[in-house]
N, C-alpha and C. Protein backbone atom coordinates (compact mmCIF):
# COMPACT_ATOMS: atom_id res chain seq x y z
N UNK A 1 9.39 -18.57 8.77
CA UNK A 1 8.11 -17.96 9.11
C UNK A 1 7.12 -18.30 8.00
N UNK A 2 5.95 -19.06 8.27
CA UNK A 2 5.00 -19.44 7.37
C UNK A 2 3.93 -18.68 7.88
N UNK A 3 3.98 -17.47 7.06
CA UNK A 3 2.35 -16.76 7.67
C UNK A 3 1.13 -16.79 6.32
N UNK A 4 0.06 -16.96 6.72
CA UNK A 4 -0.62 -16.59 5.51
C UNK A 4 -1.12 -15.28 5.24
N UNK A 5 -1.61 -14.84 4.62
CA UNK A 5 -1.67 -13.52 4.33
C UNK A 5 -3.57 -13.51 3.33
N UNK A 6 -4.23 -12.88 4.11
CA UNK A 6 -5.58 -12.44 3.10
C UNK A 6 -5.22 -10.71 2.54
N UNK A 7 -6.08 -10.81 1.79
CA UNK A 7 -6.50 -9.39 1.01
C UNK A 7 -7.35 -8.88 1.83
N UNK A 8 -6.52 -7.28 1.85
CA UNK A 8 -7.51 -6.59 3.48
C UNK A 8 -7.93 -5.44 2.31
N UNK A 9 -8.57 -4.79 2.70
CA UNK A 9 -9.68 -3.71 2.25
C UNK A 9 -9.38 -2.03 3.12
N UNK A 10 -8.98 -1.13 2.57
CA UNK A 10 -8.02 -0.22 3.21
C UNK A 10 -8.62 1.03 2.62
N UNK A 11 -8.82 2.30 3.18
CA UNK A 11 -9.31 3.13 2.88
C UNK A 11 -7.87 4.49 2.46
N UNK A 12 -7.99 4.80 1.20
CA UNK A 12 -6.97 5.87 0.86
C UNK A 12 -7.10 7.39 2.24
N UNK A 13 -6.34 7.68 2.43
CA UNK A 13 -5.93 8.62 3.34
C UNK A 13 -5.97 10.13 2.88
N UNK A 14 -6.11 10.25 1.08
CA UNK A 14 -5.97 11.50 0.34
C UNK A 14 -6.99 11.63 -0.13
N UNK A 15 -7.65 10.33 -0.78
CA UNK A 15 -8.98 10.47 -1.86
C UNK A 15 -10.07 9.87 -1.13
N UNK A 16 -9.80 8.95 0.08
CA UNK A 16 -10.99 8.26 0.55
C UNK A 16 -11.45 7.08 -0.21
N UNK A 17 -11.27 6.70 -0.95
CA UNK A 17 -11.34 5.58 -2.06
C UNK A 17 -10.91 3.97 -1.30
N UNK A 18 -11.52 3.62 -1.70
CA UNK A 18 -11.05 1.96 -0.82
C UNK A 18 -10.25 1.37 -2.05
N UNK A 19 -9.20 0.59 -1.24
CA UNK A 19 -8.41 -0.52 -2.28
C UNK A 19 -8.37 -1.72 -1.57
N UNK A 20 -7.28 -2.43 -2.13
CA UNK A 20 -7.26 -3.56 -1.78
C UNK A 20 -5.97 -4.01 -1.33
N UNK A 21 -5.58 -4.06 -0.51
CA UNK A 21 -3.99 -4.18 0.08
C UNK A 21 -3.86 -5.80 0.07
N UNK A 22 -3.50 -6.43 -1.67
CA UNK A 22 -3.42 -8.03 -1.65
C UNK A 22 -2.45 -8.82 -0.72
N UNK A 23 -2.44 -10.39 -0.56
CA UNK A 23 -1.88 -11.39 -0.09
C UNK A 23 -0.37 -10.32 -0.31
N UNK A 24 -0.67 -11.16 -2.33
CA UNK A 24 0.77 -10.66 -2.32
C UNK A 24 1.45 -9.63 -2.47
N UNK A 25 0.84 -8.47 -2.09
CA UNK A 25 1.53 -6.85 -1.48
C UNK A 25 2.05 -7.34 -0.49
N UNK A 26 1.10 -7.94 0.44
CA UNK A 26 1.84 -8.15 2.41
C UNK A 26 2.47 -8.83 2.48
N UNK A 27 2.85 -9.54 1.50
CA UNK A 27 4.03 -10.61 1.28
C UNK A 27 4.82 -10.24 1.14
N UNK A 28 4.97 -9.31 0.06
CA UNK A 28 6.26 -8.11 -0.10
C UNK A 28 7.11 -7.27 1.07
N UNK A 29 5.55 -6.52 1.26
CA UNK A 29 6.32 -5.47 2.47
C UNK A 29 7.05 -6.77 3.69
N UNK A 30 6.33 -7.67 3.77
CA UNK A 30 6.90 -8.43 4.98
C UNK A 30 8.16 -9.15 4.53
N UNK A 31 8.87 -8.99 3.54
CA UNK A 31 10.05 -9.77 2.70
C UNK A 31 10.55 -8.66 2.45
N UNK A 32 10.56 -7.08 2.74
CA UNK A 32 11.24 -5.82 2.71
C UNK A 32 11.38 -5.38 4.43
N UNK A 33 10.72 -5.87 4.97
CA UNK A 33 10.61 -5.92 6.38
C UNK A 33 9.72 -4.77 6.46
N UNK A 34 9.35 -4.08 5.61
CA UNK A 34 8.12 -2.79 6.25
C UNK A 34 7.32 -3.26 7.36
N UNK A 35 6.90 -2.58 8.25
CA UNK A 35 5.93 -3.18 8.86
C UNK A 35 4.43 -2.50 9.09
N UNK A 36 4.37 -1.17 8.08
CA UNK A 36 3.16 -0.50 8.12
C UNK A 36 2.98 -0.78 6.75
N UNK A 37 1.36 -0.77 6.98
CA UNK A 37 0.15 -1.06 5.78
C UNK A 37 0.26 0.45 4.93
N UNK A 38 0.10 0.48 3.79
CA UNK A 38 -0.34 1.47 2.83
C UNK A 38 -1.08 2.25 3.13
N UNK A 39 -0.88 3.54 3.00
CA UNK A 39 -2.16 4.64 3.38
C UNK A 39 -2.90 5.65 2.06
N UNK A 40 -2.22 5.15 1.13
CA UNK A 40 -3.43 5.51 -0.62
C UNK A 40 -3.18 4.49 -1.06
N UNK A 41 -4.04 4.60 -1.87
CA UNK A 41 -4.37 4.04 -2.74
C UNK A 41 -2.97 3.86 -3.82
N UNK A 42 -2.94 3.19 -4.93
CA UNK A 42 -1.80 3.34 -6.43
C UNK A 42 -1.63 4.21 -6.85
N UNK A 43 -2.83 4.82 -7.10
CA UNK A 43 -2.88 6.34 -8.03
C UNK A 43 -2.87 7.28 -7.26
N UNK A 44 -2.88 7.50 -5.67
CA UNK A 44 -2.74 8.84 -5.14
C UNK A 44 -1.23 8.44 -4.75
N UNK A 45 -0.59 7.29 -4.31
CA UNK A 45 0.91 6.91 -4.57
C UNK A 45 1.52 7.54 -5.71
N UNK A 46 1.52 7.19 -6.90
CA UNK A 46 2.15 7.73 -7.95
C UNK A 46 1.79 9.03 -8.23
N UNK A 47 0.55 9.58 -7.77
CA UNK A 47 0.85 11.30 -7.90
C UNK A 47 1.50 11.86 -6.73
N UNK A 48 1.61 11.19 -5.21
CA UNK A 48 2.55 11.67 -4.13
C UNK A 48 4.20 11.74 -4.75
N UNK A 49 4.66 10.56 -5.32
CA UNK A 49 5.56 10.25 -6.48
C UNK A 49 6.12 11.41 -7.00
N UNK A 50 5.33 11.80 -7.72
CA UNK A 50 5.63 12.22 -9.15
C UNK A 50 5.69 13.86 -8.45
N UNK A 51 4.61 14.53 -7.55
CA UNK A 51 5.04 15.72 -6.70
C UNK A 51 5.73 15.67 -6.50
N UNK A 52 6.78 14.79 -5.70
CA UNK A 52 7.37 14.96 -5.07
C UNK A 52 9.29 14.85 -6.26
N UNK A 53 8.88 14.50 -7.06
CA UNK A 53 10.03 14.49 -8.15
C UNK A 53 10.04 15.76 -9.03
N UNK A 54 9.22 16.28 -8.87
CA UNK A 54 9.26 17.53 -9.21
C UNK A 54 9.49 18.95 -8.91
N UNK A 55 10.52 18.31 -7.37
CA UNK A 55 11.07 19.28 -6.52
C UNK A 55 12.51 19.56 -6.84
């Protein structure tokens, strides 16, 4: 599978903040087989994270 992959522009789901969901993120998830896009941002990720390790 030769797909190319652009940098998409994605709005956080917690903070509202736009990021940038790169080439090579979607390269990843698609080489982990994920098949859904990110819904925060890094930094509302690692504080979902870190709540959640603190259970």
């Amino acid at each position: 599978m030769n797909e190319t992959y652009e940098d998409i522009t994605l709005t956080c789901k917690d903070c509202g903040a736009e990021f940038v969901f790169t080439a090579g993120e979607q390269q990843f998830y698609a080489e982990k087989g994920f098949t859904n896009q990110p819904v925060r941002c890094a930094s509302c990720r690692r504080a979902k994270k870190q709540r959640n390790n603190n259970y």
